[in-house]
Protein backbone atom coordinates (compact mmCIF):
# COMPACT_ATOMS: atom_id res chain seq x y z
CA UNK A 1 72.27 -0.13 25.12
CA UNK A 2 73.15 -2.74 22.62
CA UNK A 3 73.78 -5.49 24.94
CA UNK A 4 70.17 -4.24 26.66
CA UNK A 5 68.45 -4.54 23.15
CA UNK A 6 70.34 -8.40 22.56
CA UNK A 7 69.41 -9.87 25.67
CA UNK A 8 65.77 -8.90 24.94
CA UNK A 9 65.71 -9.98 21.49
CA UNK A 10 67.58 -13.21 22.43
CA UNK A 11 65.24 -13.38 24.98
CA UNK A 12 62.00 -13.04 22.84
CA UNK A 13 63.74 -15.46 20.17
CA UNK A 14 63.70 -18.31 22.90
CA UNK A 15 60.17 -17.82 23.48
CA UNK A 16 59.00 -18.22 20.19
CA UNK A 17 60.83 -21.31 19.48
CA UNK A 18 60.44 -23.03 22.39
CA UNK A 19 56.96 -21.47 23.63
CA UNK A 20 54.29 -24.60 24.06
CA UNK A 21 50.90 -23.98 23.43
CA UNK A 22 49.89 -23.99 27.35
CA UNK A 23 52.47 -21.04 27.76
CA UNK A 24 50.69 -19.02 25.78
CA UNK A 25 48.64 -16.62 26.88
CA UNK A 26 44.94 -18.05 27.64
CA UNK A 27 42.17 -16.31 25.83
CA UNK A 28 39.84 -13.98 27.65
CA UNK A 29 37.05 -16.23 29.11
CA UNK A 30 33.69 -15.97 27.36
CA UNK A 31 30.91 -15.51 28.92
CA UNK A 32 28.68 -18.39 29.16
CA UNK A 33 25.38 -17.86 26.63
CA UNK A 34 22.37 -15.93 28.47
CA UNK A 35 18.82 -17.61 26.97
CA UNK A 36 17.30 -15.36 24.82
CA UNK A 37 14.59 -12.88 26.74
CA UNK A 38 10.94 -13.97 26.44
CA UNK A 39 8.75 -11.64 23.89
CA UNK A 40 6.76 -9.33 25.43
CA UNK A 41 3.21 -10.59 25.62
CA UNK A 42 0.99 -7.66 24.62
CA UNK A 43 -0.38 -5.89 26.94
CA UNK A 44 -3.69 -6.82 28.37
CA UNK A 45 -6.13 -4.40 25.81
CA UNK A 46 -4.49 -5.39 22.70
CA UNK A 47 -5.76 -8.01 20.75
CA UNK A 48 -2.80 -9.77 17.95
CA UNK A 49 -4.81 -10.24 14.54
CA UNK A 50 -2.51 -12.48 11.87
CA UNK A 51 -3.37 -11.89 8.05
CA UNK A 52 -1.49 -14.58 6.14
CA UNK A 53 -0.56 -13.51 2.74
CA UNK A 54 0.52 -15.76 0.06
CA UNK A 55 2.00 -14.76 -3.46
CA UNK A 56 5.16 -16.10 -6.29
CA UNK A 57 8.02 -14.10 -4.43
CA UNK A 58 10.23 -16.19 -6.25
CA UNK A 59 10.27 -17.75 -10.04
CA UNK A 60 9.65 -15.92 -13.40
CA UNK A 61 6.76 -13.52 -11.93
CA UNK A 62 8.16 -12.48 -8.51
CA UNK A 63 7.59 -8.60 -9.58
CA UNK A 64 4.06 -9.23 -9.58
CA UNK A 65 4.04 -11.26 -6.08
CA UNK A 66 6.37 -8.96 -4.40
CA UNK A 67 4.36 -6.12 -5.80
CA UNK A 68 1.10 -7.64 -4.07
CA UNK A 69 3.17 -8.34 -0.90
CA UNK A 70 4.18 -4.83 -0.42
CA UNK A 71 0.66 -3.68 -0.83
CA UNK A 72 -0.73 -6.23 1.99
CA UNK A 73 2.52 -4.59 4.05
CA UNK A 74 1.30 -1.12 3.65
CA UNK A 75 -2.39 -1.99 4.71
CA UNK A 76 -0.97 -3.76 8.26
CA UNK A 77 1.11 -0.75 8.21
CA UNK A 78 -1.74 1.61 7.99
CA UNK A 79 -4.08 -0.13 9.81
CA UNK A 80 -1.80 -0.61 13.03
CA UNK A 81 -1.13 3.16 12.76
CA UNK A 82 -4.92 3.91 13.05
CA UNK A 83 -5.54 1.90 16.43
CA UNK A 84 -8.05 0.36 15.62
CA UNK A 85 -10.36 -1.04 17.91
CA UNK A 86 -12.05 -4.75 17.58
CA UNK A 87 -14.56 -5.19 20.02
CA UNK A 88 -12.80 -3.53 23.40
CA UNK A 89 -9.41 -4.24 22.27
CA UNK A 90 -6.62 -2.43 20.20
CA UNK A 91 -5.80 -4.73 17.38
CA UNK A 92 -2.01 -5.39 16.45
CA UNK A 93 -2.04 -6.47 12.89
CA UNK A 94 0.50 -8.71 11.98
CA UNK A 95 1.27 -9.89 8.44
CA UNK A 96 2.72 -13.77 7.88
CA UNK A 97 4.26 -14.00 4.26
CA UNK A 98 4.63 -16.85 2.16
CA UNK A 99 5.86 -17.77 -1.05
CA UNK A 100 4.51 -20.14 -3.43
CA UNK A 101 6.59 -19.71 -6.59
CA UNK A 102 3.31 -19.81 -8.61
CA UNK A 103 3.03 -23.72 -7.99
CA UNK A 104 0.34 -25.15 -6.99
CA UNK A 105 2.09 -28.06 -4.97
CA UNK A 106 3.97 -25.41 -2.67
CA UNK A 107 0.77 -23.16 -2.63
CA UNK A 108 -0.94 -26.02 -0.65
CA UNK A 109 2.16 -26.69 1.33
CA UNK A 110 2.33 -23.26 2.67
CA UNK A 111 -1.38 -22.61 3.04
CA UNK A 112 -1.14 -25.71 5.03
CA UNK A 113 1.44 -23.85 7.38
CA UNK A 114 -0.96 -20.69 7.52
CA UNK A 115 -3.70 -22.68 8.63
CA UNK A 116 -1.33 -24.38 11.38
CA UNK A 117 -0.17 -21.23 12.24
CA UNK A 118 -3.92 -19.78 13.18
CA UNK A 119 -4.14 -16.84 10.65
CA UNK A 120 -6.82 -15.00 11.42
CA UNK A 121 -7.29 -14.63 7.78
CA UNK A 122 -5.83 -15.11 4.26
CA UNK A 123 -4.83 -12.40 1.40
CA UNK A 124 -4.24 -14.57 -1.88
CA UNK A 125 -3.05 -16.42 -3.65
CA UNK A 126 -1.62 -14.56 -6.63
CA UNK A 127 -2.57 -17.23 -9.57
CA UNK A 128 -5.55 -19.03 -9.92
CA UNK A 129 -3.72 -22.25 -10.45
CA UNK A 130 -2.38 -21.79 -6.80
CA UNK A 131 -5.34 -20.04 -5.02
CA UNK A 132 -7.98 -22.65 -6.02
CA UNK A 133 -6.01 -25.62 -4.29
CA UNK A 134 -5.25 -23.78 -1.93
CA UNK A 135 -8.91 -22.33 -1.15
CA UNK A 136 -10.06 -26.18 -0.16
CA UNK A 137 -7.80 -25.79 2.92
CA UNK A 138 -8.63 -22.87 3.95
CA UNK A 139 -12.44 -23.78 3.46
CA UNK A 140 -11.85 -27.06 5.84
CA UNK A 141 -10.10 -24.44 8.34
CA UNK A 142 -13.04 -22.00 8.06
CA UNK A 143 -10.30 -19.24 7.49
CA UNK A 144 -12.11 -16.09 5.08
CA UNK A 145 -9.99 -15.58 1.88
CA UNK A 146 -10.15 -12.79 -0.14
CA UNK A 147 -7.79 -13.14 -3.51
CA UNK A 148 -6.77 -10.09 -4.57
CA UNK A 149 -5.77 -11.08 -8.46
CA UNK A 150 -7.23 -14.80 -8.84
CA UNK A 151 -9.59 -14.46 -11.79
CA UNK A 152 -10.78 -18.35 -13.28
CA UNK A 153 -14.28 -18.24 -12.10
CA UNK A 154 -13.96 -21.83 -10.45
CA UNK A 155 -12.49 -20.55 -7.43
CA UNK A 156 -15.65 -18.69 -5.97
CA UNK A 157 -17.63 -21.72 -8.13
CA UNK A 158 -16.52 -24.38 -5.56
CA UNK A 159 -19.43 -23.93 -2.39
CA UNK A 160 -17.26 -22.97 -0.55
CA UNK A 161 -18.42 -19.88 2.11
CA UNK A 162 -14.50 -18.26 2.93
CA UNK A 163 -13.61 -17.43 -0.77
CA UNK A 164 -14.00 -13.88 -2.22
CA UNK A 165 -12.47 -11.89 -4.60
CA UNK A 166 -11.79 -8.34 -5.44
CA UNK A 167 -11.39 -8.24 -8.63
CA UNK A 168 -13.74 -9.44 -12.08
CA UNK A 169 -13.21 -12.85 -13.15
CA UNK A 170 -12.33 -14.52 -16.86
CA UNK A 171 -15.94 -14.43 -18.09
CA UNK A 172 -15.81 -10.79 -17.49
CA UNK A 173 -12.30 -10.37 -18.54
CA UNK A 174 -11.99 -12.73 -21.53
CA UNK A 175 -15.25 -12.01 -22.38
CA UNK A 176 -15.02 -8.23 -22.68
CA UNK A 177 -11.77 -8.73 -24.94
CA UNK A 178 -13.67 -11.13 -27.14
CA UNK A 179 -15.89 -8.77 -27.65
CA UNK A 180 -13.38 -5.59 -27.90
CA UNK A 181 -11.09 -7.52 -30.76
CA UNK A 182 -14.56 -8.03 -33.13
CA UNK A 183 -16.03 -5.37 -32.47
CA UNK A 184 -13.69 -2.52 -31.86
CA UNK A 185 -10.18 -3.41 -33.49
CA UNK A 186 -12.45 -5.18 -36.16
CA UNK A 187 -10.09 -8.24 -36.55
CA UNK A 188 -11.53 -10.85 -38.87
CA UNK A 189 -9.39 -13.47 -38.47
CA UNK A 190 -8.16 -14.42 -34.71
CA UNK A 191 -5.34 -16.82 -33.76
CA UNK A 192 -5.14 -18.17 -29.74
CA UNK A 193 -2.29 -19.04 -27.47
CA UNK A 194 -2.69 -20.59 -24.19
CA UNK A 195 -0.37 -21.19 -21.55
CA UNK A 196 -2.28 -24.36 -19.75
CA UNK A 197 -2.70 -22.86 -16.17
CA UNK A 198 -5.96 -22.34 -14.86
CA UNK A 199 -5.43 -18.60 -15.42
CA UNK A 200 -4.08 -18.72 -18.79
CA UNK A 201 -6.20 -21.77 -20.21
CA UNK A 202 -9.29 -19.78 -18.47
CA UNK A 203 -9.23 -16.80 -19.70
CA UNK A 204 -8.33 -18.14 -23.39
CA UNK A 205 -11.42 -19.50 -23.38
CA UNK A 206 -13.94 -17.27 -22.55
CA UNK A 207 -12.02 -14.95 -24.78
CA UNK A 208 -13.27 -17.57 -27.91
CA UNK A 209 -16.26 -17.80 -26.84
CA UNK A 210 -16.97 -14.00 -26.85
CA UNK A 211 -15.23 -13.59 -30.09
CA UNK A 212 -17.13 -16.60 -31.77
CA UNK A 213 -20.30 -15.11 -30.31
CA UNK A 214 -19.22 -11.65 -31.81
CA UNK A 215 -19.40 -13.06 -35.05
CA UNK A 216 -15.43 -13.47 -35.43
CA UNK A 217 -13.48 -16.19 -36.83
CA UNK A 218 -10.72 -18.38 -34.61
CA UNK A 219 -8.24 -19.62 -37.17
CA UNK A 220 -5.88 -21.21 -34.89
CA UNK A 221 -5.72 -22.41 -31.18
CA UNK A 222 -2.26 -23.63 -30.28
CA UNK A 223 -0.82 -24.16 -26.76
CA UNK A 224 2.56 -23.42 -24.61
CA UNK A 225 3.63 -23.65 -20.99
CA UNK A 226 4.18 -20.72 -18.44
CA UNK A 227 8.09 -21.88 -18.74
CA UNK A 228 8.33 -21.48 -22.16
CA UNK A 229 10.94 -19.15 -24.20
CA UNK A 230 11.00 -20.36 -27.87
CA UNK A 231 7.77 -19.98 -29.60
CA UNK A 232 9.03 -20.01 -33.31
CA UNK A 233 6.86 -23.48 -33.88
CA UNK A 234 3.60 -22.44 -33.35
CA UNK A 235 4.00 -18.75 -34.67
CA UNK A 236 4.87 -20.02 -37.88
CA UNK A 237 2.33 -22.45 -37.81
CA UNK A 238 -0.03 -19.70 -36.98
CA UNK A 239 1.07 -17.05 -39.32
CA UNK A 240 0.13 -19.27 -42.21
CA UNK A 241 -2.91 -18.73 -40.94
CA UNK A 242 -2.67 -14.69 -41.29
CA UNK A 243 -4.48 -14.11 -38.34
CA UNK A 244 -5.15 -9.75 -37.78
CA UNK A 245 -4.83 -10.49 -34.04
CA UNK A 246 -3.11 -12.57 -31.51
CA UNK A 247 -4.25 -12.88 -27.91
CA UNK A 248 -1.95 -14.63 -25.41
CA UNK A 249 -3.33 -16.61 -21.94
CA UNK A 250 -0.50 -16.24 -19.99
CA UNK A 251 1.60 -14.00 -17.93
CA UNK A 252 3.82 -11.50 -19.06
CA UNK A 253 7.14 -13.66 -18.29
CA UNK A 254 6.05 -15.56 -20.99
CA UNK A 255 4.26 -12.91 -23.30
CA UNK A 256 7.23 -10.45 -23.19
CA UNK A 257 9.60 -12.91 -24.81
CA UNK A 258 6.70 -14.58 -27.42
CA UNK A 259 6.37 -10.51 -28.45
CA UNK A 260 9.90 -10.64 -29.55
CA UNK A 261 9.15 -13.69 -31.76
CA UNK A 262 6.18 -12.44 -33.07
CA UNK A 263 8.23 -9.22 -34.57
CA UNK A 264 11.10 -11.43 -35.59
CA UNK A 265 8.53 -13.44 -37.92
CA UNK A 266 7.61 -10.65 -39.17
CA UNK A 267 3.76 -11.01 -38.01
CA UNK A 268 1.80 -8.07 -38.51
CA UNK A 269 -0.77 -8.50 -35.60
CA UNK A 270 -2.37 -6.82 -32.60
CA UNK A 271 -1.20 -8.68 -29.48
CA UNK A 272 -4.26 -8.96 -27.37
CA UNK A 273 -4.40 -10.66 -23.67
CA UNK A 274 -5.54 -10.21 -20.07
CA UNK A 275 -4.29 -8.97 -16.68
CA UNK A 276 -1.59 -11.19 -16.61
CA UNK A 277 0.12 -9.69 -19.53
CA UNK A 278 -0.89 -6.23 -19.07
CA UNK A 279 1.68 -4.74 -16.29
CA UNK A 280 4.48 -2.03 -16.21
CA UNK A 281 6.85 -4.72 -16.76
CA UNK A 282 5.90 -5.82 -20.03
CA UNK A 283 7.58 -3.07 -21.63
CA UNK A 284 10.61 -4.12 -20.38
CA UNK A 285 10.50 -7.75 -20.92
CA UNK A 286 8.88 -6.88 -24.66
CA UNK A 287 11.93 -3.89 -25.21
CA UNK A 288 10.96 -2.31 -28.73
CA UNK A 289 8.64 -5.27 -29.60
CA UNK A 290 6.19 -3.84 -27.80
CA UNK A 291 5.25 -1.48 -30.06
CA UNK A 292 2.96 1.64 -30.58
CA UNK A 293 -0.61 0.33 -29.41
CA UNK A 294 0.46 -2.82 -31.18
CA UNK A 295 -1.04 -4.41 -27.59
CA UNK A 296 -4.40 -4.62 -26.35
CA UNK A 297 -4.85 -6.18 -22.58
CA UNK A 298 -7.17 -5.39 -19.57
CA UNK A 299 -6.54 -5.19 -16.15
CA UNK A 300 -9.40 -7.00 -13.97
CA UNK A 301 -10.10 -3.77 -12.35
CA UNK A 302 -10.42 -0.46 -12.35
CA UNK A 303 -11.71 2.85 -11.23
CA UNK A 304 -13.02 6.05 -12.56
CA UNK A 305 -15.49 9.61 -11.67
CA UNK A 306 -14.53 9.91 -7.77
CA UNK A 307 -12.24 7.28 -7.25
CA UNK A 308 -9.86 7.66 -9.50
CA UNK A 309 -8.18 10.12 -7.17
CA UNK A 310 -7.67 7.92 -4.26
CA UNK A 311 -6.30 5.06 -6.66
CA UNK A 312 -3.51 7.71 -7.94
CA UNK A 313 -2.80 9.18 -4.40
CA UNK A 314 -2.15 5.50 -3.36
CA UNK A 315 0.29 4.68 -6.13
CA UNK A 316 2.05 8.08 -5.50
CA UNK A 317 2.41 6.67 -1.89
CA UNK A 318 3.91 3.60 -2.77
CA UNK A 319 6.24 4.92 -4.83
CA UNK A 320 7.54 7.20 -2.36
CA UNK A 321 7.46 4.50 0.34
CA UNK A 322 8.99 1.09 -1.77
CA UNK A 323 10.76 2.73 -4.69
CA UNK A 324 9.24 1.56 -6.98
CA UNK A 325 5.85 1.78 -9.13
CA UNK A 326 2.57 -0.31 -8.73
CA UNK A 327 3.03 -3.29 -11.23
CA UNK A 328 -0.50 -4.12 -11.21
CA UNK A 329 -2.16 -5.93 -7.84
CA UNK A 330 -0.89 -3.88 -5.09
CA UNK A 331 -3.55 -1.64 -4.49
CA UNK A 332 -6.24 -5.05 -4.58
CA UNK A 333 -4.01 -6.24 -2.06
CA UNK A 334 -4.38 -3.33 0.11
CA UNK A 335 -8.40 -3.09 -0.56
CA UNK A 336 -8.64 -7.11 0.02
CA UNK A 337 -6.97 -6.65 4.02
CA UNK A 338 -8.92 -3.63 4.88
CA UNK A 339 -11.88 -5.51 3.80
CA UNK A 340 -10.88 -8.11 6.22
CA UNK A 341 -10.72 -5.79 9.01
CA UNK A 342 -13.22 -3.77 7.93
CA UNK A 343 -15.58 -7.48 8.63
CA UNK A 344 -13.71 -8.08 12.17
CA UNK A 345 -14.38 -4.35 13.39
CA UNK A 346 -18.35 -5.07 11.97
CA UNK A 347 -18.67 -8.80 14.01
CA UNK A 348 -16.87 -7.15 17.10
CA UNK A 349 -14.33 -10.26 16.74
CA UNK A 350 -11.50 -11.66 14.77
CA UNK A 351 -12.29 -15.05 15.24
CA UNK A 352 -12.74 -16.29 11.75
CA UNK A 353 -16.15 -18.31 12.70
CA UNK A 354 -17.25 -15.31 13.98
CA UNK A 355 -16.57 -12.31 11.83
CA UNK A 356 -16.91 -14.74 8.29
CA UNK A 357 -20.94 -13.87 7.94
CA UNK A 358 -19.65 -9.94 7.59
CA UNK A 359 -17.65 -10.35 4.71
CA UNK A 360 -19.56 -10.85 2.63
CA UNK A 361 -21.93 -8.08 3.75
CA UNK A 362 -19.58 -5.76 3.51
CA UNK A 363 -19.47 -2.00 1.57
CA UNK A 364 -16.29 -1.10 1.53
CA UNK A 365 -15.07 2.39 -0.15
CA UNK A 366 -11.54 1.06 -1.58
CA UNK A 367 -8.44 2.71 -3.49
CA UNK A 368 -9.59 0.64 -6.01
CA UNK A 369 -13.42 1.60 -5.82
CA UNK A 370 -16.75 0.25 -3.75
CA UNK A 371 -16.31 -3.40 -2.63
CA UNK A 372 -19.11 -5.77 -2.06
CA UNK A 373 -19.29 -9.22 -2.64
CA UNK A 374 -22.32 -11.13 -4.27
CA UNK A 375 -23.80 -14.60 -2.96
CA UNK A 376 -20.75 -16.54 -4.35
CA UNK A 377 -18.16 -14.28 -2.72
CA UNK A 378 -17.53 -12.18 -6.22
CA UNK A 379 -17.18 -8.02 -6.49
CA UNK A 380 -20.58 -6.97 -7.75
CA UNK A 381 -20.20 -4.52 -10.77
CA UNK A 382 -16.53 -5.51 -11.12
CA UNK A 383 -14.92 -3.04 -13.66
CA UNK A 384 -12.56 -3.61 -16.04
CA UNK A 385 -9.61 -1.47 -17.39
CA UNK A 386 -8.47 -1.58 -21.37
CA UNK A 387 -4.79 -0.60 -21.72
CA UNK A 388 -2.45 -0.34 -24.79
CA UNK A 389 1.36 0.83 -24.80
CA UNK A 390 2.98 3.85 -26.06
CA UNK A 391 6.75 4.92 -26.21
CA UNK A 392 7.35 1.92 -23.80
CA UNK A 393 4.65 3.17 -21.02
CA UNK A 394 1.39 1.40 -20.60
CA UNK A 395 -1.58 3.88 -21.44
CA UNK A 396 -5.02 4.06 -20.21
CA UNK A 397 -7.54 3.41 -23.35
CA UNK A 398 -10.84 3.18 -21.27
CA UNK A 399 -12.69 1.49 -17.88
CA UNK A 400 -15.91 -0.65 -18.49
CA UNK A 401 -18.18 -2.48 -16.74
């Protein structure tokens, strides 16, 4: 038995030291590549609709575009699971997603690629610093766009016939906090901040010019960028200034952080700004500098009576289905592609030429209230909602229109 086991391990030694490589043992053959199967073309009654959406999935504010993204996915979702019908076909929404960081260079790039791509039509952008450039492309293409958050009043200002929003613009926005901070919270003397986008520069403005024409006094207008974190220079410059309030043009990225400053200077302010600040993530990005009602901001929306029940019912369902809770756009998002098919089922077509003329005839009954556009392509009656922040949860203070 011991000779047996010898001979074999002597026997096993020799191979391994004197084995060459083309004695080993060949690798099973594998099999050559098969080309990937052709997809499916659809069958014969169904007609493929493509809604390009287009929001900053990545960069400082990518909880606000991936909020409005999941909202445009629940509406295909929905939609699809309805069958409906345009013309004599079953349409197959599909949704094409792009990213444009919040810049306005890679906004036109990938608009470009929606347009090349044949989108039926276009849900976006996010910012009005993106959507605006963007909106001349889709104009040239003839492609409708409905943005579901873009509020500078320049981008339905253009002549163009494909842009329409859901949402009230600046003048509306900036112009009912204007007259909120005189009026309501009474300040007497009011400091600005500006973050030089269209949005943030925008809505600064016509926030001064409702607070001037409220009989209010502007002690201080300084500026930042929407990449900014240290603020400390023109704070102090305008706390010399002892301003009562503080409203902020900008996103809350930027106006979470500038909070912080304001409370580490010691500045004994309200902290006023518009839709772009006022989301579920301030909070967060504010931690305890947020205060109790220290901030005053307004969503450029809003519902109330009977439809404040289908707004909640939505945002239970989206929390159920994503995980997490509406930040702010979502359910525009969702409105803003229903109202797209809502046009196509109405012209009996989803060729943009065609079904265009019906969007902006439509009466839509939204999540987020009745949609219809007026002759430059904005909501009619747009409503606005006035929020302030308690225990680190924004609050409802009141809807206006």
């Amino acid at each position: 038995m011991q000779l047996k086991w010898t001979a074999v391990a002597l026997a096993a030694l020799t191979l391994v030291a004197c084995g060459k490589k083309e004695e080993a043992a060949a690798p099973a053959a594998t099999p050559a590549p098969t080309a990937a199967a052709p997809a499916a073309a659809p069958p014969a009654d169904t007609l493929v609709v493509k809604i390009g959406h287009v929001g900053p999935t990545s960069g400082a504010i990518a909880h606000l575009g991936k909020d409005n993204e999941l909202g445009a996915k629940m509406a295909i979702e929905d939609l699809n699971a309805k069958g409906l019908k345009i013309g004599d076909k079953v349409a197959k929404f599909e949704l094409l997603a792009e990213d444009d960081a919040g810049d306005p260079k890679q906004g036109t790039a990938v608009a470009q690629k929606l347009v090349d791509s044949k989108v039926n039509g276009i849900v976006g952008h996010l910012n009005s610093g993106t959507t605006i450039p963007a909106s001349k492309l889709y104009s040239d293409a003839g492609i409708p766009q409905v943005s579901p958050s873009a509020t500078n009043p320049k981008y339905t200002r253009q002549g163009f016939k494909t842009t329409f929003r859901v949402v009230a613009d600046d003048t509306q926005l900036g112009g009912t906090l204007g007259k909120y901070a005189v009026e309501t919270l009474k300040g007497k003397n009011i400091a600005v901040i500006d973050d030089r986008t269209a949005y943030g520069q925008g809505v600064a403005e016509e926030f001064e010019k409702a607070v001037k024409a409220a009989g209010g006094n502007i002690v201080g207008h300084e500026f930042t960028t929407d990449k900014s974190t240290d603020f400390n220079a023109i704070l102090t410059k305008l706390k010399g200034a002892k301003p009562d309030i503080l409203f902020f043009g900008g996103m809350d990225a930027v106006g979470g952080p500038m909070l912080k400053q304001v409370k580490q200077l010691g500045m004994t302010v309200k902290f006023m700004g518009g839709d772009g600040l006022c989301t579920g993530e301030l909070a967060k990005l504010a931690g305890d500098a947020v205060g109790e009602e220290m901030v005053v901001c307004a969503e450029a929306g809003g519902v109330d009576g009977d439809f404040k029940q289908p707004l909640e019912d939505f945002k239970a369902k989206f929390k159920t289905k994503n995980g997490v809770d509406v930040q702010i756009y979502a359910p525009y998002v969702y409105d803003a592609v229903n109202v797209l098919a809502e046009a196509m089922v109405k012209a009996g077509s989803s060729d943009p030429e065609k079904y265009l003329p019906e969007v902006g005839k439509v009466q839509y009954k939204g999540v987020t209230g009745p949609i219809a556009f007026d002759e430059k392509g904005d909501i009619k009656n747009g409503a606005l909602t006035l929020y302030t922040y308690k225990a680190g949860k924004r609050e409802q203070i009141a809807v206006v229109r």
